[in-house]
N, C-alpha and C. Protein backbone atom coordinates (compact mmCIF):
# COMPACT_ATOMS: atom_id res chain seq x y z
N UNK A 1 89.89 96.96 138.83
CA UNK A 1 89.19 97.92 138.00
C UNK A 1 88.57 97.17 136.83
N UNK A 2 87.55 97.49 136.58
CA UNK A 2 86.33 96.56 135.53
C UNK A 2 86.88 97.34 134.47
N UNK A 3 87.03 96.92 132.99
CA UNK A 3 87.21 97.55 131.34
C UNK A 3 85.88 98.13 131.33
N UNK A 4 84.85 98.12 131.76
CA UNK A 4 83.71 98.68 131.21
C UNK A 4 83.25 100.03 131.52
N UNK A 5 84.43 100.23 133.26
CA UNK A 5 84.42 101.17 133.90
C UNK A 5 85.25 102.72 133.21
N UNK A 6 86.41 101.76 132.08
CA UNK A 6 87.47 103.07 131.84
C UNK A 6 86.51 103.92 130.79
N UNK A 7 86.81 105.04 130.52
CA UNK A 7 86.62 105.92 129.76
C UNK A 7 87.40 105.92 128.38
N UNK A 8 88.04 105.35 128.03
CA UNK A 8 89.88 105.51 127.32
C UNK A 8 89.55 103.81 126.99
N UNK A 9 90.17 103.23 125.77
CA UNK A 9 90.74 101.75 126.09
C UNK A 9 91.99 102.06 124.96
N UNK A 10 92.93 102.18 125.87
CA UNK A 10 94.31 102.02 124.85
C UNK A 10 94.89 101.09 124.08
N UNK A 11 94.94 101.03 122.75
CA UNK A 11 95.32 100.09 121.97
C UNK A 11 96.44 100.37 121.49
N UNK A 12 97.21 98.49 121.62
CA UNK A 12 98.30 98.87 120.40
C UNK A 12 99.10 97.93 119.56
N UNK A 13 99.36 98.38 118.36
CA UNK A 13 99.47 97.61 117.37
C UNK A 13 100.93 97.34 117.39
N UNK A 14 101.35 96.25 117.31
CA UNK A 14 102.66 95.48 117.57
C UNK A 14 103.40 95.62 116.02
N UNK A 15 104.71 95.95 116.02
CA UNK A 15 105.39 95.92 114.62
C UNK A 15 106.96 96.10 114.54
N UNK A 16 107.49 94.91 114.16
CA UNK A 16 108.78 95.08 114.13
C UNK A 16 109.43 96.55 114.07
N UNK A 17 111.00 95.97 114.46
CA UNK A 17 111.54 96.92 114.59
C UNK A 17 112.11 97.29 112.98
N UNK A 18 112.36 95.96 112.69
CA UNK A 18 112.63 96.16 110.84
C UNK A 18 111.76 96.96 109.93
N UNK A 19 110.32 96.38 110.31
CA UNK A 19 108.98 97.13 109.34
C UNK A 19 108.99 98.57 109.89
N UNK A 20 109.40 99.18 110.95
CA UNK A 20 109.15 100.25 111.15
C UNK A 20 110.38 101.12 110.45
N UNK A 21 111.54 100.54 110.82
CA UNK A 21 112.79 101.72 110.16
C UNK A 21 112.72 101.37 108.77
N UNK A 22 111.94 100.28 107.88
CA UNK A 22 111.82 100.38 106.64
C UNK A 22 110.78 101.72 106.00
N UNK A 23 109.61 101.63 107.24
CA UNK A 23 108.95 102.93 106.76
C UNK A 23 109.50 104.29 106.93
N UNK A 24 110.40 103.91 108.14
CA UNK A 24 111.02 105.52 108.38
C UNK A 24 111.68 105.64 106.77
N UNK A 25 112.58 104.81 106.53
CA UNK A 25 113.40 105.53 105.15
C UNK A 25 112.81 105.46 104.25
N UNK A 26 111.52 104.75 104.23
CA UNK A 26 110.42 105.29 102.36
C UNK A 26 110.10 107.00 102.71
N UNK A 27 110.02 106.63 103.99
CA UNK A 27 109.09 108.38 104.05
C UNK A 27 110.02 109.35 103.77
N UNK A 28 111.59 109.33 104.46
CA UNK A 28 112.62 109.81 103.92
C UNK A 28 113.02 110.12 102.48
N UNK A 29 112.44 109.16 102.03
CA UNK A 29 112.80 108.88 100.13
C UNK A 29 111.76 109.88 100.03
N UNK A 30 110.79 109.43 100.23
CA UNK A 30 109.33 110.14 100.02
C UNK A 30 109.67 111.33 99.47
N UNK A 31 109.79 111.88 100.62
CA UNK A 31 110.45 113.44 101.19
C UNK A 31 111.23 113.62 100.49
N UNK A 32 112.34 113.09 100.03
CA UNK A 32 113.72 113.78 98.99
C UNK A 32 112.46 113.17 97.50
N UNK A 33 111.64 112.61 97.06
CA UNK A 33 111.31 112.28 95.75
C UNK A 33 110.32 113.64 95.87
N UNK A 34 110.01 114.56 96.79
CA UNK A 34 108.90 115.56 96.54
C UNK A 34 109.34 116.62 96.38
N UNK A 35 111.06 116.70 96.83
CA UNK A 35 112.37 117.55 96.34
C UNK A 35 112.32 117.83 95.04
N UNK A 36 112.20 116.33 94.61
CA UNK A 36 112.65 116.45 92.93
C UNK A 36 111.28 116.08 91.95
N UNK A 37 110.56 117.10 91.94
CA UNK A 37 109.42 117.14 91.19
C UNK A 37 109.92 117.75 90.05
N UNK A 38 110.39 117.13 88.87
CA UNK A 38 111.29 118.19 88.32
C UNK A 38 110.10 117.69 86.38
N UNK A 39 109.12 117.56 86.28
CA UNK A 39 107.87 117.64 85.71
C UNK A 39 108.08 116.32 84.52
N UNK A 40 109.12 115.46 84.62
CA UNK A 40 109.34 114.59 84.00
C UNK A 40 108.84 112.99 84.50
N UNK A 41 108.57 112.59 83.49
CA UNK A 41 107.56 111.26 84.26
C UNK A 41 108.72 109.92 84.03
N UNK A 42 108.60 109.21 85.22
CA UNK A 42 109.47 108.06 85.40
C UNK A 42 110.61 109.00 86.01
N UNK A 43 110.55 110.03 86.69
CA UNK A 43 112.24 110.68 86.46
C UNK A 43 113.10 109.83 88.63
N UNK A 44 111.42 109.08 88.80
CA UNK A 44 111.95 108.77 90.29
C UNK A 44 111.45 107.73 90.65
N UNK A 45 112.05 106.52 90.62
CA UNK A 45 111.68 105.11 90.88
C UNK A 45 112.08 104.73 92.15
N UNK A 46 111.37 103.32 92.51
CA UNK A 46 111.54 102.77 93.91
C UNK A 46 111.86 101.70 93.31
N UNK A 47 112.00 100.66 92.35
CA UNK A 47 112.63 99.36 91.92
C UNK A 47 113.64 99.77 91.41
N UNK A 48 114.55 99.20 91.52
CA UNK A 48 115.85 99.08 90.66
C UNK A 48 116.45 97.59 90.54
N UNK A 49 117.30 97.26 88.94
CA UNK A 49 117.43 96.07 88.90
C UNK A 49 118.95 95.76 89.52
N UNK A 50 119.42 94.22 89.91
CA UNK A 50 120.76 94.40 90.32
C UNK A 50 121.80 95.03 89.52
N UNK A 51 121.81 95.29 87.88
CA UNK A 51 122.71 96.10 87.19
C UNK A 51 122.75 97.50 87.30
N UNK A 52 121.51 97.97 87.58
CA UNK A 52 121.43 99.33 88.09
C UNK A 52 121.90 100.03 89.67
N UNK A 53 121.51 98.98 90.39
CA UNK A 53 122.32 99.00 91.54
C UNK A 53 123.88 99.35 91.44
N UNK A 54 124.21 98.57 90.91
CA UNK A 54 126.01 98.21 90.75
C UNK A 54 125.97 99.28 90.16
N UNK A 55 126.11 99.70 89.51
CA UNK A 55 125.96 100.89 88.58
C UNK A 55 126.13 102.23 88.83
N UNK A 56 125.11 102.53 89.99
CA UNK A 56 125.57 103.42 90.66
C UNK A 56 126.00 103.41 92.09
N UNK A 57 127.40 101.97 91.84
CA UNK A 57 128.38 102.32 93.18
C UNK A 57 128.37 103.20 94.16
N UNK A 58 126.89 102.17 94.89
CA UNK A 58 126.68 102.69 96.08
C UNK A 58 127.80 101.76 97.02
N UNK A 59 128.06 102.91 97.85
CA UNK A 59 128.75 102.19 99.21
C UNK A 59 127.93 101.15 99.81
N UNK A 60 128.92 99.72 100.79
CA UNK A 60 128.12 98.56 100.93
C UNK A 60 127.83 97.95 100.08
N UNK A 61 127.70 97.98 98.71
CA UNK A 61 127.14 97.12 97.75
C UNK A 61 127.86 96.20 97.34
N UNK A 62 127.74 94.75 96.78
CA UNK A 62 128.68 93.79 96.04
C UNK A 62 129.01 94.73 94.86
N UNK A 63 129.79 94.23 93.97
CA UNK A 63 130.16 95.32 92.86
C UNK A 63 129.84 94.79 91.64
N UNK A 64 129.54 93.46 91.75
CA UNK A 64 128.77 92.65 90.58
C UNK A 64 127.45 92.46 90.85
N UNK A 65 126.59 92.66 89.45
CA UNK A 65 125.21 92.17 89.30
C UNK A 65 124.83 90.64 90.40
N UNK A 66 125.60 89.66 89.96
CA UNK A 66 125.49 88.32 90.56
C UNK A 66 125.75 88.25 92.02
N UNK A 67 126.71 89.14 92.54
CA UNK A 67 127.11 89.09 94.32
C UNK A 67 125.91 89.59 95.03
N UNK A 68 125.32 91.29 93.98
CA UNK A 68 124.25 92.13 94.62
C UNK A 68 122.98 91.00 94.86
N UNK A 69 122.69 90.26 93.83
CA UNK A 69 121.94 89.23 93.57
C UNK A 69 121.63 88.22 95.20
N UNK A 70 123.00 87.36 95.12
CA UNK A 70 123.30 86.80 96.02
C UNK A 70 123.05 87.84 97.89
N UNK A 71 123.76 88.32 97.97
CA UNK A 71 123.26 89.77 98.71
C UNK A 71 121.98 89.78 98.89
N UNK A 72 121.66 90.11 98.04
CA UNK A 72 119.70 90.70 98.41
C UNK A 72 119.28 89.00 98.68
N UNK A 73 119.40 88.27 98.17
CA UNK A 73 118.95 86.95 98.82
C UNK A 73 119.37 86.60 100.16
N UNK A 74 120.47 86.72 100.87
CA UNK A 74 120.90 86.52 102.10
C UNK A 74 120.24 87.47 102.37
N UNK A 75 119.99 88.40 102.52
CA UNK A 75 119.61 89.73 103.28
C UNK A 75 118.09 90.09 103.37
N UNK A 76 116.99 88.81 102.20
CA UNK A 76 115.42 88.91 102.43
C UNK A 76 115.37 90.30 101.70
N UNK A 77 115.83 91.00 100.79
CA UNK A 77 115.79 92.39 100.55
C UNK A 77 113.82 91.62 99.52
N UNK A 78 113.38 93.20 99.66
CA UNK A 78 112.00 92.93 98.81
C UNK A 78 112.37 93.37 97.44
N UNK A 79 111.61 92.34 96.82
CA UNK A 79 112.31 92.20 95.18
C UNK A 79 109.89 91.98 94.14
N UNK A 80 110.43 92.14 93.22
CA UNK A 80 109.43 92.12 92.68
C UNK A 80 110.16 91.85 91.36
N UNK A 81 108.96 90.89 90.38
CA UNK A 81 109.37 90.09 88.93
C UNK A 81 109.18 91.36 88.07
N UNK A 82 109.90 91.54 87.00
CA UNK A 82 109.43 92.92 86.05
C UNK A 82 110.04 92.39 84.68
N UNK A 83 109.33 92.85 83.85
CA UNK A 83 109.96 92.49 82.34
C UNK A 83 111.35 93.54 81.90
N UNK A 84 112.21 92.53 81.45
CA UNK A 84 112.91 93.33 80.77
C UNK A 84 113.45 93.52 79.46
N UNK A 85 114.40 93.82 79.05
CA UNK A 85 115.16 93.82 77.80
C UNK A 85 115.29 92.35 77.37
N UNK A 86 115.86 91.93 78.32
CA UNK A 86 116.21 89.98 77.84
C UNK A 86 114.98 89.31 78.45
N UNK A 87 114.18 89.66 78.96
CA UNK A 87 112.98 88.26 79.78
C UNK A 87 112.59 89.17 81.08
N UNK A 88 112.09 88.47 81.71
CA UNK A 88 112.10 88.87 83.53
C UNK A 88 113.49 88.74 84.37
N UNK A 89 113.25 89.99 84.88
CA UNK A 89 114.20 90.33 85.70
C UNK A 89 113.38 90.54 87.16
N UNK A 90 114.48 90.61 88.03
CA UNK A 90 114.22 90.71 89.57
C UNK A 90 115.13 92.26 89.61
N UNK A 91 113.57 93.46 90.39
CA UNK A 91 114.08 94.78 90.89
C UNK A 91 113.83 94.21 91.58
N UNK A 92 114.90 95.29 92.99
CA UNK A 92 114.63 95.34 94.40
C UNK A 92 114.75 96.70 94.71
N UNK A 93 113.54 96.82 95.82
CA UNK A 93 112.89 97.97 96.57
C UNK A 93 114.29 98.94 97.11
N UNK A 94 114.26 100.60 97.08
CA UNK A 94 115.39 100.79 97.47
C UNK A 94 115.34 100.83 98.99
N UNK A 95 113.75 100.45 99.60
CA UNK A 95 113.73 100.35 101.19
C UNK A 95 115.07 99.48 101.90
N UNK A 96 115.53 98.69 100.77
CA UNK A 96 115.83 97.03 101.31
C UNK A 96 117.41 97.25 101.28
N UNK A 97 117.79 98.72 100.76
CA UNK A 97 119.70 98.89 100.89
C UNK A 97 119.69 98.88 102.07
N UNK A 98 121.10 98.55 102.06
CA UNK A 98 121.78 98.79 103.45
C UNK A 98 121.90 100.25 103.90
N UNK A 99 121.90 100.38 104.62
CA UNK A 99 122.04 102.14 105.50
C UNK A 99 123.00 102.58 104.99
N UNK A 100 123.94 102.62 104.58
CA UNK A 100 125.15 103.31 103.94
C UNK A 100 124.82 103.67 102.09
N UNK A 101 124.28 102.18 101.80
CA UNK A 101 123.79 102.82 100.06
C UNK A 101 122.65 103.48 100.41
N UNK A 102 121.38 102.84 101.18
CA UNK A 102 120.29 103.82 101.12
C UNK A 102 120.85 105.61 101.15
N UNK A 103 121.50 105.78 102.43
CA UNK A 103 121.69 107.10 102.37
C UNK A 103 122.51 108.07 101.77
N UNK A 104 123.38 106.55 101.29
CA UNK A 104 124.13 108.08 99.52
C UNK A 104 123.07 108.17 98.05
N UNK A 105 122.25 106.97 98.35
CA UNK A 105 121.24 106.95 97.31
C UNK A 105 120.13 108.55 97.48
N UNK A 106 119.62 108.68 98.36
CA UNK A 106 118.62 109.56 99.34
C UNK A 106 119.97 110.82 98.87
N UNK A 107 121.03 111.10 99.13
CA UNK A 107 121.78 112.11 99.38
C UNK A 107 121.95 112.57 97.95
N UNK A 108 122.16 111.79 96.94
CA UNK A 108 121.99 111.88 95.19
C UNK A 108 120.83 112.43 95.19
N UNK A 109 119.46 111.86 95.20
CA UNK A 109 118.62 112.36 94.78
C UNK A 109 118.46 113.73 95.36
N UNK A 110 118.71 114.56 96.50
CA UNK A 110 118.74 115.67 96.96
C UNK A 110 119.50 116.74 96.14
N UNK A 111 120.48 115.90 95.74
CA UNK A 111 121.68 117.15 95.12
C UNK A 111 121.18 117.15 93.80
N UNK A 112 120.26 116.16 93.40
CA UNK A 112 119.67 116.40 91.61
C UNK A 112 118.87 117.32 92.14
N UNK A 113 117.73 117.43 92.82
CA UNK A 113 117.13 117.98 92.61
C UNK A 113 117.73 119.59 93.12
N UNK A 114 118.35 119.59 93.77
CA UNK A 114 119.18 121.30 93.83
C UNK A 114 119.61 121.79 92.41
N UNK A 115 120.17 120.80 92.35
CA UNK A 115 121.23 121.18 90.42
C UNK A 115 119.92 121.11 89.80
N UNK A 116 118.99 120.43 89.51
CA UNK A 116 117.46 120.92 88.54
C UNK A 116 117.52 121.92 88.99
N UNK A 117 116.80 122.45 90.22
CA UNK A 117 116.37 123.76 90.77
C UNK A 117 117.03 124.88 90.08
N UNK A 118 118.59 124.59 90.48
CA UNK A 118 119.19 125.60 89.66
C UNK A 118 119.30 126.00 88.24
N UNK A 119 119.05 124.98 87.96
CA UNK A 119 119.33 124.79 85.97
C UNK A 119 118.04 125.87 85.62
N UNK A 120 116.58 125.31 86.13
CA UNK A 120 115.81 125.63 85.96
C UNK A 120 115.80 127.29 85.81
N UNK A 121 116.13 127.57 87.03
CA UNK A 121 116.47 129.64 87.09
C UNK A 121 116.92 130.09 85.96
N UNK A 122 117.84 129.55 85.27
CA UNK A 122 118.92 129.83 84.16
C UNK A 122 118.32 129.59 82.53
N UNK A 123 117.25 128.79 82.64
CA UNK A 123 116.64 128.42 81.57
C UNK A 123 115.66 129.47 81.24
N UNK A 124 115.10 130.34 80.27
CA UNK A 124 113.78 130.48 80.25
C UNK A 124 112.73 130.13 79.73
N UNK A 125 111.69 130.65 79.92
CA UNK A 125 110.43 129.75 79.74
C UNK A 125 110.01 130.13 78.02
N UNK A 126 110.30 128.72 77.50
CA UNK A 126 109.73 129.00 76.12
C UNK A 126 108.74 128.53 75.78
N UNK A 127 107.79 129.49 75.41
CA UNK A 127 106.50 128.79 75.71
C UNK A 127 105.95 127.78 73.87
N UNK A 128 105.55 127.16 74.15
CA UNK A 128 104.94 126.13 73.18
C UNK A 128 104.18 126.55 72.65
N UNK A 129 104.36 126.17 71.02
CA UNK A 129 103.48 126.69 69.88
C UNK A 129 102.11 126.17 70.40
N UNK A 130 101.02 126.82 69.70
CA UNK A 130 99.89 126.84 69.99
C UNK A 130 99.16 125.52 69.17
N UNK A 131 98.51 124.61 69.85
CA UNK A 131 98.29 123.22 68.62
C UNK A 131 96.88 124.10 68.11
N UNK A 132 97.03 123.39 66.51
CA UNK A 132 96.36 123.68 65.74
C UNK A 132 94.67 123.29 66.46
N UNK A 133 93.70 124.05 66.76
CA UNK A 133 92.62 123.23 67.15
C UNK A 133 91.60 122.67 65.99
N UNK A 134 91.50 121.69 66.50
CA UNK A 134 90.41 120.71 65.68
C UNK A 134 88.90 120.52 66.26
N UNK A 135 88.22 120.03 64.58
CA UNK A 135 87.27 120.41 65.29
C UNK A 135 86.55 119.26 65.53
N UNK A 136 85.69 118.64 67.07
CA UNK A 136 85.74 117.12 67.38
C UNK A 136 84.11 117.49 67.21
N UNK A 137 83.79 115.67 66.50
CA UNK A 137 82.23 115.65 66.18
C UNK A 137 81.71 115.32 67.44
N UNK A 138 80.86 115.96 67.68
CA UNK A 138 80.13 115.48 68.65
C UNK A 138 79.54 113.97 68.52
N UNK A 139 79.46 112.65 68.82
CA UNK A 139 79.15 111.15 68.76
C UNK A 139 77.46 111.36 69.65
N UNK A 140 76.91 110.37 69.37
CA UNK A 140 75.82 110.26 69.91
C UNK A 140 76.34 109.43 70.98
N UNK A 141 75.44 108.91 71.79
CA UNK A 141 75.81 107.60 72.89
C UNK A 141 75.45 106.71 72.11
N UNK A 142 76.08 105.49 72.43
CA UNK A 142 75.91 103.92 71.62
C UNK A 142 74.26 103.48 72.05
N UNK A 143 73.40 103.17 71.11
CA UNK A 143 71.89 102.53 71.55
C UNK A 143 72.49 101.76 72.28
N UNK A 144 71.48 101.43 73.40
CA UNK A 144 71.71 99.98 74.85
C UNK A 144 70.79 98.82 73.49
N UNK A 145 70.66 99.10 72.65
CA UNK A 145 70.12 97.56 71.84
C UNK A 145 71.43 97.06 71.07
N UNK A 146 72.02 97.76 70.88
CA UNK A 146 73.48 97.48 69.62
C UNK A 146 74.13 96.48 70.20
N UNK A 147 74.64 96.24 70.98
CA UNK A 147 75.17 95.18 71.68
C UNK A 147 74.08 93.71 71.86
N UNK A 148 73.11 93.93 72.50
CA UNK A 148 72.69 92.45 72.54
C UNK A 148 72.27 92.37 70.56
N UNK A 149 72.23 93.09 70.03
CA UNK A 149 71.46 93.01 68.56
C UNK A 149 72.82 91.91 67.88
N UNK A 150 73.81 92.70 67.90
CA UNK A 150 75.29 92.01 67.67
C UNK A 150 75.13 91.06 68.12
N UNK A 151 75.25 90.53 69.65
CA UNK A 151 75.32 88.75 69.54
C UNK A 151 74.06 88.34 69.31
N UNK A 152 72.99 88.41 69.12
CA UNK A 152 72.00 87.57 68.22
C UNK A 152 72.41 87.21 66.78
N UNK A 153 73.01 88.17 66.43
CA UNK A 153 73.78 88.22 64.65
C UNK A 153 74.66 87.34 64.65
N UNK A 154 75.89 87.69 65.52
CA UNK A 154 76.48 86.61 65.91
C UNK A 154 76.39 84.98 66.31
N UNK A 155 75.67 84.84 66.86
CA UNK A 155 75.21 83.79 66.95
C UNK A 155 74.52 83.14 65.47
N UNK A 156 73.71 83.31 64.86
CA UNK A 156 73.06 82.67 64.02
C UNK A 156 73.03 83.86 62.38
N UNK A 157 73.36 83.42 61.45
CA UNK A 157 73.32 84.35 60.39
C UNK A 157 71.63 84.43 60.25
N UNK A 158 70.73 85.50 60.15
CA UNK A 158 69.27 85.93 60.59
C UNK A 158 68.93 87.18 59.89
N UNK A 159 67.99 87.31 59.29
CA UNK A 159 67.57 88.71 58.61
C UNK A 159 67.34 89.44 60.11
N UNK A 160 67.98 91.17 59.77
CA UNK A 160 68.32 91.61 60.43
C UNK A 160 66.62 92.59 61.45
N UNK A 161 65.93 91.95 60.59
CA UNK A 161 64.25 92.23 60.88
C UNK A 161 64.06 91.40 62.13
N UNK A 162 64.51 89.90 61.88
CA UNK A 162 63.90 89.02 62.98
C UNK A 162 64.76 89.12 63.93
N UNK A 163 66.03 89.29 63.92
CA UNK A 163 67.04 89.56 65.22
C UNK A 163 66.46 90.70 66.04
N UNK A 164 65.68 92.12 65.60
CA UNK A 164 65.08 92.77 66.06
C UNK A 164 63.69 92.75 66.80
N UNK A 165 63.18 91.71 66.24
CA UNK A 165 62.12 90.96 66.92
C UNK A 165 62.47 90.02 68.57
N UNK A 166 63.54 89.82 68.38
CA UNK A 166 64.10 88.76 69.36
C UNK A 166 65.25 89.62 70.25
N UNK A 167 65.06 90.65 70.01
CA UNK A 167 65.90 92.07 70.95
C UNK A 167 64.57 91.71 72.13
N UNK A 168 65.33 92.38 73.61
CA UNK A 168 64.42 92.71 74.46
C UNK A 168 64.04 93.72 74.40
N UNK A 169 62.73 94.58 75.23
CA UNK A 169 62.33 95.86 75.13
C UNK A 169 63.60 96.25 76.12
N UNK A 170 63.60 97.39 75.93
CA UNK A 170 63.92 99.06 76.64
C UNK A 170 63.78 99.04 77.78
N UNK A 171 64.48 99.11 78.75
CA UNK A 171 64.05 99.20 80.19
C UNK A 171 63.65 100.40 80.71
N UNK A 172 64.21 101.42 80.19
CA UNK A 172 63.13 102.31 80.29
C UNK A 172 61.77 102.94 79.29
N UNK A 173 61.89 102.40 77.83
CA UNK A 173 60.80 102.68 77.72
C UNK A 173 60.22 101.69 77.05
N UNK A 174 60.49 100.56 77.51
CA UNK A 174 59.58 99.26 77.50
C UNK A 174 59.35 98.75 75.80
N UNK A 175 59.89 99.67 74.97
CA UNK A 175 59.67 99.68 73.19
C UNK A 175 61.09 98.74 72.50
N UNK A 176 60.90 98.30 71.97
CA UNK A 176 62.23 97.75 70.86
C UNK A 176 62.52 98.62 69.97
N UNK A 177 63.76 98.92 69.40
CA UNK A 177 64.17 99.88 68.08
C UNK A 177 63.25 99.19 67.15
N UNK A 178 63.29 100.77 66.22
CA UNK A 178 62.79 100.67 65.35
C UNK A 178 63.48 99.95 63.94
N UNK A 179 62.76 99.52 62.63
CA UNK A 179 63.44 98.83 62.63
C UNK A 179 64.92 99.87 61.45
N UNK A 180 63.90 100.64 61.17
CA UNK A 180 64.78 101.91 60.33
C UNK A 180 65.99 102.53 60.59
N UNK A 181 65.24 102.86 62.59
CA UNK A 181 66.88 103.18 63.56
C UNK A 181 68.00 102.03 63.19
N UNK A 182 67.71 100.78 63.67
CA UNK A 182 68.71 99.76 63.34
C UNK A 182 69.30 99.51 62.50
N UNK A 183 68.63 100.22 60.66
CA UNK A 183 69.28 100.23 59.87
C UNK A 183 70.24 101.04 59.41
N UNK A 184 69.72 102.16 59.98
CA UNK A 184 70.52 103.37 59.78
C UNK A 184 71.88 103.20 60.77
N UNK A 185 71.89 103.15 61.87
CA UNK A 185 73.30 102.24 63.04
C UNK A 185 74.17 101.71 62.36
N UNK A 186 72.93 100.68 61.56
CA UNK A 186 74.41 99.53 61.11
C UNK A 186 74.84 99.68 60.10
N UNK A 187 74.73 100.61 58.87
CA UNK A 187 75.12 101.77 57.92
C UNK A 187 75.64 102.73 58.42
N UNK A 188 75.77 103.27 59.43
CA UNK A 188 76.70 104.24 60.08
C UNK A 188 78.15 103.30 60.84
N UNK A 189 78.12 102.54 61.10
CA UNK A 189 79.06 101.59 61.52
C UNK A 189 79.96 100.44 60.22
N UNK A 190 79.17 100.46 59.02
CA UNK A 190 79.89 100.03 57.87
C UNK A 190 79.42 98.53 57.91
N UNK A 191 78.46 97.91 57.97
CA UNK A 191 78.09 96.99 58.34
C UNK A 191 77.21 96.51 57.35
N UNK A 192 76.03 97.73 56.79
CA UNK A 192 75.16 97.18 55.71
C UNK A 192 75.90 98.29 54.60
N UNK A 193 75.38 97.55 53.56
CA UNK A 193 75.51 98.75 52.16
C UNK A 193 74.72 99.60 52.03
């Protein structure tokens, strides 16, 4: 049978068995992190550092910062550099627990977000004072000459006449500022007296 003949050409993309059950349990996380939408920002991370790990004595885990350490190095776990309190630190991905912490980790975040859920019912809604409104100036747009006008200035100390001479025209209307506009700009910006 000729390929040119089929109707169909079936393709397929080859991928560990590791890369795949790593995506099964992000999507899992996924799924319990869309549980807990609970309107607070940072309230659901995917890095954690090895003290935070230990920390929350997950099953499977070394029980020291330095073993978890050691651990995620034998084990290839995915780690990323992050700043911390003392310098850079090394988080690791919670894709990269073992099946026993991943899934009391995954099983926590489920039961927060029930206990939010519930809290939430019990709370009521107090609504927020009203902010004072202000009143915002409307700004013009910045001239397209102000900028190249500045580094000509920059460049060479120049009466501010001949730097305007040595501006390009306007691309759209082919004219150079005037030289009054330019003065008035750079008196609105604190620049001339």
């Amino acid at each position: 049978m000729n390929i040119f003949d089929q109707d169909m050409l079936d393709l397929a993309a080859g991928i560990s068995s590791a890369k795949l059950a790593n995506m099964q349990r992000r999507m899992r996380y996924l799924e319990a992190a869309l549980a807990q939408v609970t309107g607070q920002d940072n309230s659901l991370r995917e890095w954690f550092s090895a003290a935070e790990l230990v920390g929350y004595q997950l099953p499977g885990l070394p029980v020291t910062a330095s073993g978890l350490i050691r651990h995620a190095k034998t084990h290839k776990w995915d780690y990323r550099i992050a700043e911390g309190q003392r310098g850079e630190r090394m988080e690791y991905h919670f894709t990269s627990l073992p099946q026993r912490a991943f899934d009391e980790m995954l099983a926590r975040v489920l039961r927060n977000a029930q206990a939010t859920h519930e809290i939430a019912g019990l709370v009521p809604d107090i609504p927020r004072p009203a902010r004072p409104h202000r009143q915002r100036q409307k700004t013009e747009p910045t001239p397209q000459w102000l900028l190249p006008l500045m580094r000509i200035l920059r460049q060479a100390p120049i009466p501010v006449g001949r730097a305007v001479k040595m501006l390009p025209p306007d691309k759209v209307t082919g004219q150079k500022p005037d030289i009054q506009e330019v003065v008035a700009e750079l008196r609105q910006l604190g620049m001339l007296a």
